[in-house]
C-alpha atoms as a PDB file:
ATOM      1  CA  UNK A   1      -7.477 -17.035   6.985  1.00  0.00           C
ATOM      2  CA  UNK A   2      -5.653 -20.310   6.787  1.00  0.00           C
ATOM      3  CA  UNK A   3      -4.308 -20.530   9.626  1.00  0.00           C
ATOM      4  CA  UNK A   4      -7.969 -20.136  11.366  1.00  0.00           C
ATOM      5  CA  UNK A   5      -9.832 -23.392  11.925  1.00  0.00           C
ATOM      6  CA  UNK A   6     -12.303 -24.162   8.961  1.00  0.00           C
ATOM      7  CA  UNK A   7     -15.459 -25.256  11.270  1.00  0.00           C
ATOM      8  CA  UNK A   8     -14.882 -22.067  13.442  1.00  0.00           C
ATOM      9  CA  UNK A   9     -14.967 -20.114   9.614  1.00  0.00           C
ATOM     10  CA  UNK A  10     -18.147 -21.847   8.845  1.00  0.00           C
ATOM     11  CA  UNK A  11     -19.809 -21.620  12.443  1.00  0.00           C
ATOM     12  CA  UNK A  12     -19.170 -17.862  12.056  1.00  0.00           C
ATOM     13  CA  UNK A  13     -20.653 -17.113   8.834  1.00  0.00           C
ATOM     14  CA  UNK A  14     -23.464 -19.310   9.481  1.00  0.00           C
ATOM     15  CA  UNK A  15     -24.477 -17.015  12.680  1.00  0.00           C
ATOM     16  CA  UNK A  16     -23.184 -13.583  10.488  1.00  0.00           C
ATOM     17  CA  UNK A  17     -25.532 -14.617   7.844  1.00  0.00           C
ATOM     18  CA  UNK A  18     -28.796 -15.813  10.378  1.00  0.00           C
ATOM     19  CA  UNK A  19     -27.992 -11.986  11.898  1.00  0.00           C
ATOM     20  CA  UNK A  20     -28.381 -10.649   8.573  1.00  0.00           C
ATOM     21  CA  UNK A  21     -31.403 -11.765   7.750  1.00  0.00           C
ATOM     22  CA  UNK A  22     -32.931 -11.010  11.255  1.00  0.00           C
ATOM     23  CA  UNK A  23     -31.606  -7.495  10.535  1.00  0.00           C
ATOM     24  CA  UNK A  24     -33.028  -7.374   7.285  1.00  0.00           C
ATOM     25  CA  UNK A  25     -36.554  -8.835   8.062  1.00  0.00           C
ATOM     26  CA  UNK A  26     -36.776  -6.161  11.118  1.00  0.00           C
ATOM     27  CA  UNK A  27     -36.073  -3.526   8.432  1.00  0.00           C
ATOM     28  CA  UNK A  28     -38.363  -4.557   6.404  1.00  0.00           C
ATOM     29  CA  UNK A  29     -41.030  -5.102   8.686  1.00  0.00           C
ATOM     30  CA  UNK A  30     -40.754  -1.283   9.847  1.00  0.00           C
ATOM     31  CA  UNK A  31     -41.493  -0.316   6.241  1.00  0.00           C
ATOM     32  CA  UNK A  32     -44.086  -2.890   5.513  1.00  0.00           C
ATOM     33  CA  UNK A  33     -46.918  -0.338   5.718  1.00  0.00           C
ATOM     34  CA  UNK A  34     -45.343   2.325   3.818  1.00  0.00           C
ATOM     35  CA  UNK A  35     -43.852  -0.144   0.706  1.00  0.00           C
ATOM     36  CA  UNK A  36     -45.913  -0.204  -2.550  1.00  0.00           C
ATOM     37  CA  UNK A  37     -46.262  -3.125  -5.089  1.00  0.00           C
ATOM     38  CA  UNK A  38     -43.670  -1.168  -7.362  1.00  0.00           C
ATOM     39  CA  UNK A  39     -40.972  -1.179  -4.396  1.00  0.00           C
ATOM     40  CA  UNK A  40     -41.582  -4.827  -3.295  1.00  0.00           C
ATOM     41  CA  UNK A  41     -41.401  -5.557  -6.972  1.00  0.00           C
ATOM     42  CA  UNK A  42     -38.147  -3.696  -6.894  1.00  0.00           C
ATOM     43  CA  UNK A  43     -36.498  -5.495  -4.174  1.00  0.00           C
ATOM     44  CA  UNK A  44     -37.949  -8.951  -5.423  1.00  0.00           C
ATOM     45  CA  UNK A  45     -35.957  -8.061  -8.231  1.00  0.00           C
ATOM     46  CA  UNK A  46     -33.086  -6.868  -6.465  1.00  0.00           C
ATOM     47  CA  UNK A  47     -32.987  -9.845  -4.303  1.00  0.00           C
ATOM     48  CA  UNK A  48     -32.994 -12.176  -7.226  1.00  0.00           C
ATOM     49  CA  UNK A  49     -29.987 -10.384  -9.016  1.00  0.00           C
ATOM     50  CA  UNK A  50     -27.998 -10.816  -5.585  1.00  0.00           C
ATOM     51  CA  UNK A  51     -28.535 -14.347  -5.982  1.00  0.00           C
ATOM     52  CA  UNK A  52     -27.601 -14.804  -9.251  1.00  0.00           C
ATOM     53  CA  UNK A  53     -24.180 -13.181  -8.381  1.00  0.00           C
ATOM     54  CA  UNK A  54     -23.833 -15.115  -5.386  1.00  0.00           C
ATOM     55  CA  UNK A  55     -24.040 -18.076  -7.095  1.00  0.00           C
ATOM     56  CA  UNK A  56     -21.925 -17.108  -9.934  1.00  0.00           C
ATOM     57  CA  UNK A  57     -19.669 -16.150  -7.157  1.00  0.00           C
ATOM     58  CA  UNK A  58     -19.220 -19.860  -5.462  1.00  0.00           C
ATOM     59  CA  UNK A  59     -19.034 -21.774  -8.977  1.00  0.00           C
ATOM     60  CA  UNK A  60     -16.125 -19.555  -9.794  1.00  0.00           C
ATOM     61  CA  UNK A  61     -14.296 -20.322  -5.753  1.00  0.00           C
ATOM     62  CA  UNK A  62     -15.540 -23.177  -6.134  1.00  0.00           C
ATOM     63  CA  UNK A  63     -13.490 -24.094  -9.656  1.00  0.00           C
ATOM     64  CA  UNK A  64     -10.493 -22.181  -8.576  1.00  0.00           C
ATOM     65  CA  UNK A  65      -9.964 -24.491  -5.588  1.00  0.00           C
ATOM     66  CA  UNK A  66     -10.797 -27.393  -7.311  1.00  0.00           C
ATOM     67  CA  UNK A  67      -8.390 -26.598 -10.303  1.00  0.00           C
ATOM     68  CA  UNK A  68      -6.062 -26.479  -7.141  1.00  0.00           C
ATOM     69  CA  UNK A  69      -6.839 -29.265  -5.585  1.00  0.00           C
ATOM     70  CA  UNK A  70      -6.218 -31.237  -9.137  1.00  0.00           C
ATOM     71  CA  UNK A  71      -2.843 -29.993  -9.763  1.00  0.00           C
ATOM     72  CA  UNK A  72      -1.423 -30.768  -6.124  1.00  0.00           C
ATOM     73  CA  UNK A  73      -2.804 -34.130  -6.687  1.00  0.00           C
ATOM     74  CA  UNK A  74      -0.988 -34.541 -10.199  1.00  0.00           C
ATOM     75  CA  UNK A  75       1.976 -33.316  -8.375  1.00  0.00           C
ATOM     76  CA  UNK A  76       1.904 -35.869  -6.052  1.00  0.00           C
ATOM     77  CA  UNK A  77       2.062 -38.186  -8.983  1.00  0.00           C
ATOM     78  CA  UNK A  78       4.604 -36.471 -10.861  1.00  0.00           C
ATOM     79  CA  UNK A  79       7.035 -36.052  -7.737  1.00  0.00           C
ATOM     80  CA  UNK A  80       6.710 -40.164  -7.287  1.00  0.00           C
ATOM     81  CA  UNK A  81       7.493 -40.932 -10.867  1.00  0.00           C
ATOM     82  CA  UNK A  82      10.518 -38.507 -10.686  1.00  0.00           C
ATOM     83  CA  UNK A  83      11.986 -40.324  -7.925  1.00  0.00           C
ATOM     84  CA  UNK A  84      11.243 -43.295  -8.404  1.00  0.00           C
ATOM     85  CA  UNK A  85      12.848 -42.768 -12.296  1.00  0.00           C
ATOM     86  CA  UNK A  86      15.842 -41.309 -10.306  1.00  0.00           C
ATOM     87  CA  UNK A  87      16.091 -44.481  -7.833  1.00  0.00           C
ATOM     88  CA  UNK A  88      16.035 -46.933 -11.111  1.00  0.00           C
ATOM     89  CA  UNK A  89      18.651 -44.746 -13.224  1.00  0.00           C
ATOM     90  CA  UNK A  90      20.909 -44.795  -9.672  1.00  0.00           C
ATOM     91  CA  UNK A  91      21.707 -48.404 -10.641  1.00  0.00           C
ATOM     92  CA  UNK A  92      23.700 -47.083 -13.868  1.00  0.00           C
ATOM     93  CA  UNK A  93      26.069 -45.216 -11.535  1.00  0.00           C
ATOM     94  CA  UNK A  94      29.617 -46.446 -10.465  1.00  0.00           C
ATOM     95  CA  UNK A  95      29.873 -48.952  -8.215  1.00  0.00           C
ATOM     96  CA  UNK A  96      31.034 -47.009  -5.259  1.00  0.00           C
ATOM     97  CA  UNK A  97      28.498 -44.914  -5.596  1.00  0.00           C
ATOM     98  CA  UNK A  98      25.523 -46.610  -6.236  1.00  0.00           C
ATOM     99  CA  UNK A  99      24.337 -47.685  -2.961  1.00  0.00           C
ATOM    100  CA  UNK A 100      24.940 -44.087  -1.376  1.00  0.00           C
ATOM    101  CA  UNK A 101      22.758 -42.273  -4.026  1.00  0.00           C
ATOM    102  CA  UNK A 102      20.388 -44.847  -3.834  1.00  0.00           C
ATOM    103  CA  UNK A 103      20.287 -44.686   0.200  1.00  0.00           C
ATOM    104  CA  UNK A 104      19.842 -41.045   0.393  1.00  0.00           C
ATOM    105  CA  UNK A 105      17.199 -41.246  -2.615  1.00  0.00           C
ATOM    106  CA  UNK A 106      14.815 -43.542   0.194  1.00  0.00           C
ATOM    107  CA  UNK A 107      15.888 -41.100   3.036  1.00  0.00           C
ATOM    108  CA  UNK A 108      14.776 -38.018   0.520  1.00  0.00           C
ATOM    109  CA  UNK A 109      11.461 -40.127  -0.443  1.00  0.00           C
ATOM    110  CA  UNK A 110      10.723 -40.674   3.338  1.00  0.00           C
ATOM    111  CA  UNK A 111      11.178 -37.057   4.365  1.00  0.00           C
ATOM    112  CA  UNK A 112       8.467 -35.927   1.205  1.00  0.00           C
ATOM    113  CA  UNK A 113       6.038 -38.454   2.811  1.00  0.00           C
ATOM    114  CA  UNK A 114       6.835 -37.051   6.547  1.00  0.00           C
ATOM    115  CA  UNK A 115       6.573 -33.877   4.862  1.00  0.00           C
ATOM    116  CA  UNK A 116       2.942 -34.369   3.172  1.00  0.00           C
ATOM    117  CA  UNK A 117       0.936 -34.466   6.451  1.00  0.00           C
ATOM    118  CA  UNK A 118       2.834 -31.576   7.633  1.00  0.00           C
ATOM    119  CA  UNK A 119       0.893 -28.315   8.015  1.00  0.00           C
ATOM    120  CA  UNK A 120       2.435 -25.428   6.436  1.00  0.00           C
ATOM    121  CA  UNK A 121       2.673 -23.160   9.562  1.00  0.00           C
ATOM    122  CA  UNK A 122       4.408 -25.728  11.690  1.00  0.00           C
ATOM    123  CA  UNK A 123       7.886 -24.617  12.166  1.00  0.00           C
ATOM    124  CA  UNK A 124       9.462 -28.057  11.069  1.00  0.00           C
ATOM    125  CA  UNK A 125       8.020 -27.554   7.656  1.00  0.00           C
ATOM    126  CA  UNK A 126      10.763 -25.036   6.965  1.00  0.00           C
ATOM    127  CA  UNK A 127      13.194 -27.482   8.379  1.00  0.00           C
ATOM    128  CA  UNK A 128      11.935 -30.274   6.209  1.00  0.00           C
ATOM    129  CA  UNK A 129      12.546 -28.247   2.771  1.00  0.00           C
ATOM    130  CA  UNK A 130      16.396 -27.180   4.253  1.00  0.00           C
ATOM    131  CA  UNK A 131      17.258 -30.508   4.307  1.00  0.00           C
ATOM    132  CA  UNK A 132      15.187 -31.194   1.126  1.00  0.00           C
ATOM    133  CA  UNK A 133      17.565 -28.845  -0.476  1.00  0.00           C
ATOM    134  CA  UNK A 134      20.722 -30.464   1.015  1.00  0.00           C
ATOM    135  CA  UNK A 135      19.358 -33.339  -0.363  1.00  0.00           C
ATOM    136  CA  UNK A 136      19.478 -32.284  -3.473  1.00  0.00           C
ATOM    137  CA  UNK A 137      23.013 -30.088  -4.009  1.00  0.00           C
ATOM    138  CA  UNK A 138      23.956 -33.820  -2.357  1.00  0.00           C
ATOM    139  CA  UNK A 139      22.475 -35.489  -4.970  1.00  0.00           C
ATOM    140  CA  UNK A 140      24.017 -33.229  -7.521  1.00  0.00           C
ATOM    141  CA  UNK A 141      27.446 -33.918  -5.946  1.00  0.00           C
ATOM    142  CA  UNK A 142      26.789 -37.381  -6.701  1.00  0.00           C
ATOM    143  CA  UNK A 143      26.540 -37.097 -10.145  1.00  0.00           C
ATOM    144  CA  UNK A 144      29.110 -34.974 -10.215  1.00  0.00           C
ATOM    145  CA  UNK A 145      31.263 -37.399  -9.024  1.00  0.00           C
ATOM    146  CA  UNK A 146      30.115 -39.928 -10.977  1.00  0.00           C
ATOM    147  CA  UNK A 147      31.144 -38.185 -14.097  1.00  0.00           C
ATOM    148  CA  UNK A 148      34.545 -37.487 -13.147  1.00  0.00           C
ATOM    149  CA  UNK A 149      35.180 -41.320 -11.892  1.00  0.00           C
ATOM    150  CA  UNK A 150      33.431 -42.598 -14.997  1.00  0.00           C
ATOM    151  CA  UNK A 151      32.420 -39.927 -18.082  1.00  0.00           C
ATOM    152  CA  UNK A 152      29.859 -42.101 -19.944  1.00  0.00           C
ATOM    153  CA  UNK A 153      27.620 -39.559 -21.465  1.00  0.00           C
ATOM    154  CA  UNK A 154      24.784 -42.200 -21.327  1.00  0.00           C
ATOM    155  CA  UNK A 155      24.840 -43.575 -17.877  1.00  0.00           C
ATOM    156  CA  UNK A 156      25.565 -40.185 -16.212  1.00  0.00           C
ATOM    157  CA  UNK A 157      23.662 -38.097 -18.431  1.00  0.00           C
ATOM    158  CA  UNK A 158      20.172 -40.431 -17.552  1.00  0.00           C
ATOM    159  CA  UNK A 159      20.836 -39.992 -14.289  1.00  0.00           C
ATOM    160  CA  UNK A 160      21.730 -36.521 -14.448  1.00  0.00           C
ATOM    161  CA  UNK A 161      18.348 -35.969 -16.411  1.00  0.00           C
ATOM    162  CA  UNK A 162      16.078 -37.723 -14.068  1.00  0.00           C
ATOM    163  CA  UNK A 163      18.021 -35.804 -11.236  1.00  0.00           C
ATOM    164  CA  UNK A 164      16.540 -32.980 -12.947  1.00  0.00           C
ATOM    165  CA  UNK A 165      13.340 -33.590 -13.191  1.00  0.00           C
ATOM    166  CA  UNK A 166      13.346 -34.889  -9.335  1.00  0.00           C
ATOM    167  CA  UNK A 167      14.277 -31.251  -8.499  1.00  0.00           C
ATOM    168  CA  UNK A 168      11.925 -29.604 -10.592  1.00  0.00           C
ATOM    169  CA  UNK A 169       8.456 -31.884  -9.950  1.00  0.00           C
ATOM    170  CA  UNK A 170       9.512 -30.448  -5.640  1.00  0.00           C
ATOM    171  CA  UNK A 171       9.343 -27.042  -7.463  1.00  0.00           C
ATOM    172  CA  UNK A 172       6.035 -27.784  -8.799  1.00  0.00           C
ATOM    173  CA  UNK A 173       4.675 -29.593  -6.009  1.00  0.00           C
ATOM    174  CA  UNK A 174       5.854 -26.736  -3.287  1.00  0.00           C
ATOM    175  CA  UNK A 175       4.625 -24.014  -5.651  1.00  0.00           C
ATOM    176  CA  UNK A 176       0.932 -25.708  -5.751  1.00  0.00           C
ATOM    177  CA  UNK A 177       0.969 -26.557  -1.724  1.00  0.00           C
ATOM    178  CA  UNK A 178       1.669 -22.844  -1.642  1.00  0.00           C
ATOM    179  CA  UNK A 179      -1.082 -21.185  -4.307  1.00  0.00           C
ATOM    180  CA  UNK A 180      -4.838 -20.902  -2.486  1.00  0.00           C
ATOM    181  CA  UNK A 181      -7.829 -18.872  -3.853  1.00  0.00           C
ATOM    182  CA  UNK A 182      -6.995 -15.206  -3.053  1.00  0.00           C
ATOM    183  CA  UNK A 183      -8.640 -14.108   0.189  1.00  0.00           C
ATOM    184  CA  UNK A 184      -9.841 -10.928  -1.418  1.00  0.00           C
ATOM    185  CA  UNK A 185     -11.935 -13.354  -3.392  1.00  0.00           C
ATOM    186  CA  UNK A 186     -12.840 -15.391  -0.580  1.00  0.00           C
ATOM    187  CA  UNK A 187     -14.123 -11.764   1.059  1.00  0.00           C
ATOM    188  CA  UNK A 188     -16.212 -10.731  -1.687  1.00  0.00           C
ATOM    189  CA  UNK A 189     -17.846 -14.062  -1.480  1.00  0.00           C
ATOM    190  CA  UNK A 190     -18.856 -13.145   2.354  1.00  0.00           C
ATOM    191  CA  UNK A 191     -19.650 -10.007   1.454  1.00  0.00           C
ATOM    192  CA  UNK A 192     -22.235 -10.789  -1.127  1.00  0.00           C
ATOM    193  CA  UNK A 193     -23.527 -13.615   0.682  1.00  0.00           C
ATOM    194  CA  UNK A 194     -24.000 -11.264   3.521  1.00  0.00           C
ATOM    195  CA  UNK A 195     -25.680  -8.472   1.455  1.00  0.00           C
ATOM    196  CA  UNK A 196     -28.195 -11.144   0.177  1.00  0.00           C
ATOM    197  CA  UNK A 197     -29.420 -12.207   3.046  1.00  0.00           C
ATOM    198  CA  UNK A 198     -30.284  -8.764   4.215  1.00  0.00           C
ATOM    199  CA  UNK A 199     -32.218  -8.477   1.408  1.00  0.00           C
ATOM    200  CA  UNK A 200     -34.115 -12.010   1.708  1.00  0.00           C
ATOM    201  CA  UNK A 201     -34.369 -10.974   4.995  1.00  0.00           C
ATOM    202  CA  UNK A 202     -36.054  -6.960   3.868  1.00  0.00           C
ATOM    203  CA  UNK A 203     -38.170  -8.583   1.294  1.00  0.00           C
ATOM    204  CA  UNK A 204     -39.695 -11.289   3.926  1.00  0.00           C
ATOM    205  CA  UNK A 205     -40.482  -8.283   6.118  1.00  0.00           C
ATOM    206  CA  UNK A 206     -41.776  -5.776   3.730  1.00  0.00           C
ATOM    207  CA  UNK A 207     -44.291  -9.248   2.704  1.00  0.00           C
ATOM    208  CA  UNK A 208     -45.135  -9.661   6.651  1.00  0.00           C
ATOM    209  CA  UNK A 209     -43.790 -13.013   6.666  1.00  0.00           C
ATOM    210  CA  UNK A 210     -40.734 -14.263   8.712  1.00  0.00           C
ATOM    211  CA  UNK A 211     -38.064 -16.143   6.631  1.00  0.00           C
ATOM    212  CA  UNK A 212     -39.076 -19.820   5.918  1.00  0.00           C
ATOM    213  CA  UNK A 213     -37.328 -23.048   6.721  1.00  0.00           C
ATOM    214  CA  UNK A 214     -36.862 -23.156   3.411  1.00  0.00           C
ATOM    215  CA  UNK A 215     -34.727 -20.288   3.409  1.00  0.00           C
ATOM    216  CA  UNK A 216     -32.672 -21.400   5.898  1.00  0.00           C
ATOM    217  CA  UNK A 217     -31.923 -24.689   4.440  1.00  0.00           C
ATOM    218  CA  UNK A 218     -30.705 -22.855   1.391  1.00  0.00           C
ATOM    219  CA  UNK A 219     -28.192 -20.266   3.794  1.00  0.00           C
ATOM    220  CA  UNK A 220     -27.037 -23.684   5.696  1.00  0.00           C
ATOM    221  CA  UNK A 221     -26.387 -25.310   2.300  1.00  0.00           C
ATOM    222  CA  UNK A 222     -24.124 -22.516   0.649  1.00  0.00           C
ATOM    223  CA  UNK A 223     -22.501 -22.426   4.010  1.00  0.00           C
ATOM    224  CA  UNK A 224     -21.726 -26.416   3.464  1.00  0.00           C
ATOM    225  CA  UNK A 225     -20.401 -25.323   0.013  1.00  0.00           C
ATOM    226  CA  UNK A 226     -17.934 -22.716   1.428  1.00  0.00           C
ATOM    227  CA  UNK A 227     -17.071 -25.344   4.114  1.00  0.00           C
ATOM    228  CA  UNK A 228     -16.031 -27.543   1.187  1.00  0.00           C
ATOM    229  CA  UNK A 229     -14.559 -24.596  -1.012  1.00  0.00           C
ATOM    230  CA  UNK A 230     -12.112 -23.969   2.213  1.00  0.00           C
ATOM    231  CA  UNK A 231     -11.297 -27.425   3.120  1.00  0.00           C
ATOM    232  CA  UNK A 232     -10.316 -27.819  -0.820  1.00  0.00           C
ATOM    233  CA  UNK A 233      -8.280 -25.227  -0.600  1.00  0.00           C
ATOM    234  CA  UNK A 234      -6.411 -26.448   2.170  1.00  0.00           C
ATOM    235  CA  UNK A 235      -4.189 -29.518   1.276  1.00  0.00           C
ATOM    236  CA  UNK A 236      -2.587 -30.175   4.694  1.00  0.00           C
ATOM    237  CA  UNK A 237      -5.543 -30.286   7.230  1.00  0.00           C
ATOM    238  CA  UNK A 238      -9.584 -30.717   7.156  1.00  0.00           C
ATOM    239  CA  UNK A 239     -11.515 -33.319   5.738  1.00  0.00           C
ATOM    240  CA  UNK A 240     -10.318 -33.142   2.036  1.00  0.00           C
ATOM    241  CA  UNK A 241      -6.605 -34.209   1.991  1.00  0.00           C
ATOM    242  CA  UNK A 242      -4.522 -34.341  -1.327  1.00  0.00           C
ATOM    243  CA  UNK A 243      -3.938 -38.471  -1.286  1.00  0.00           C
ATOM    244  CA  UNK A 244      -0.129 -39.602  -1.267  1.00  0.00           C
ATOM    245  CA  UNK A 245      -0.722 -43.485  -2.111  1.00  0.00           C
ATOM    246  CA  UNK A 246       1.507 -42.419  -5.329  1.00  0.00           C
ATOM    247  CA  UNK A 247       4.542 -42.087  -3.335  1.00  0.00           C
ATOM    248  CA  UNK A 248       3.377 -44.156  -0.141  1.00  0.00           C
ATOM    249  CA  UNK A 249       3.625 -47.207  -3.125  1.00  0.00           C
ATOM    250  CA  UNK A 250       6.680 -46.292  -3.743  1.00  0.00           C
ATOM    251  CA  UNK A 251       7.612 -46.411  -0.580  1.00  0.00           C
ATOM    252  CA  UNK A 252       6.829 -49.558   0.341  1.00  0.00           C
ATOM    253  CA  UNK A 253       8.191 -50.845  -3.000  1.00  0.00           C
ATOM    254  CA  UNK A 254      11.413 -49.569  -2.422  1.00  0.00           C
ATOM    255  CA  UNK A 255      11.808 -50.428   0.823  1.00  0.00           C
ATOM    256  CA  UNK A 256      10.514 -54.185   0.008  1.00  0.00           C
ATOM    257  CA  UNK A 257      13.137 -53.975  -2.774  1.00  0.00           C
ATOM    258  CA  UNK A 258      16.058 -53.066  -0.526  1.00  0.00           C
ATOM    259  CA  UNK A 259      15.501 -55.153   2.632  1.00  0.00           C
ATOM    260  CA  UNK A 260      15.057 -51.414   4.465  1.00  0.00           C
ATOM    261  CA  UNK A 261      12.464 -50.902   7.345  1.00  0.00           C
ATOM    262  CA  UNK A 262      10.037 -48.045   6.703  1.00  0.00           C
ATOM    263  CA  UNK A 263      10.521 -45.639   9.690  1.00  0.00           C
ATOM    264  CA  UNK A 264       7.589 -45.432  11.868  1.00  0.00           C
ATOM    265  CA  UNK A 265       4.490 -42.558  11.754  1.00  0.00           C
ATOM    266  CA  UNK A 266       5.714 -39.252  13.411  1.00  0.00           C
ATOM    267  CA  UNK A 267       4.305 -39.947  17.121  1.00  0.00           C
ATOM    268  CA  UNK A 268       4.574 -43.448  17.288  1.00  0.00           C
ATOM    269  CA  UNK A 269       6.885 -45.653  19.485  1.00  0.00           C
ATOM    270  CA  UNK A 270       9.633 -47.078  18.822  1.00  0.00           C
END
């Protein structure tokens, strides 16, 4: 389901679920003259089990995505420190080298930014972590180099250990872009959401009664908390983006630092 448009998501379960309970209330309304205390007693009770699993069912999608949406944002943070560490340590490096490694450190940290508002199905998201990878066997060439022209355990070795941790914090923020709340989960949610408003929907007709505004209010408002469960989930598009002012900052600071110009927003004119 990600690559299907959140509102349409929520505009379809809110009509799946306003079906249901029509269904259900018709039901119900056929058997109102042949259903007993006992058996309205039985789906009161049945009804109010549904809804405690259907609420024990959204806080539990609702933490997972959450959890998610935390650790992409402490990713973010991590990934800026890393290169920004890396960037520092550069200066240690030979000479010759210095400015290179440090040039292609700001073109690395402006293709992660270009790279953040990028939606994972667009085809130049695969190009953007190639030539993240180049970047980084480019990188390790560097230091490489480095060692042979000057082997100072110190200088190299700081540089080779921030290097390190530059290439594993785009591990960890690629491997929590890529981890969302299992659909199968995401089904069962519908599912039971579904199931209990056919029975809101039986009970109501069984009583002779249509379903209240009340009742509705409640179906739009878990529908407004799936919206936001999805849109969580979702890093790269919605309403609920992971923020980037971590390595935007850093950005600006390097580029302030080195005289460079930022390049301009994807889109824009030149």
């Amino acid at each position: 389901m990600y690559d299907v448009h959140i509102g349409l998501i929520a505009a379809i379960l809110f009509i799946s679920t306003t079906l249901a309970l029509e269904i259900g209330f018709r039901a119900g309304l056929g058997r109102k003259g042949s259903a007993t205390e006992e058996s309205k007693s039985q789906v009161n009770a049945t009804q109010s089990s549904l809804l405690g699993i259907l609420a024990l069912l959204l806080a539990f999608t609702f933490s997972l995505s959450l959890q998610r949406f935390d650790t992409r944002s402490d990713a973010v943070v991590d990934e800026a420190n890393a290169i920004g560490t890396a960037y520092l340590r550069a200066q240690l490096l030979p000479a010759p080298l210095r400015k290179d490694v440090q040039a292609l450190l700001r073109d690395y940290l402006d293709l992660r930014v270009q790279g953040s508002s990028m939606s994972m199905v667009h085809d130049e998201y695969a190009s953007q972590m190639t030539q993240a990878a180049a970047d980084h066997t480019a990188l390790w060439g560097y230091a490489r180099r480095s060692a042979e022209m000057e082997p100072n355990p110190v200088t190299t070795g700081l540089f080779v250990q921030s290097l390190n941790e530059l290439i594993d914090s785009f591990g960890r923020r690629d491997a929590a872009v890529s981890r969302h709340v299992p659909e199968v989960v995401l089904l069962l949610l519908y599912g039971t959401f579904l199931t209990s408003c056919v029975i809101i929907g039986y009970a109501c007709g069984i009583g002779g009664r249509r379903p209240s505004l009340v009742t509705y209010s409640m179906v739009a408002l878990i529908v407004a908390l799936v919206f936001v469960i999805l849109d969580l989930d979702r890093p790269r598009r919605g309403l609920i983006e992971v923020s980037q002012k971590s390595l935007l900052d850093l950005q600006a600071a390097i580029r302030a630092e080195s005289g460079a110009i930022a390049p301009p927003p994807k889109g824009a004119s030149r």
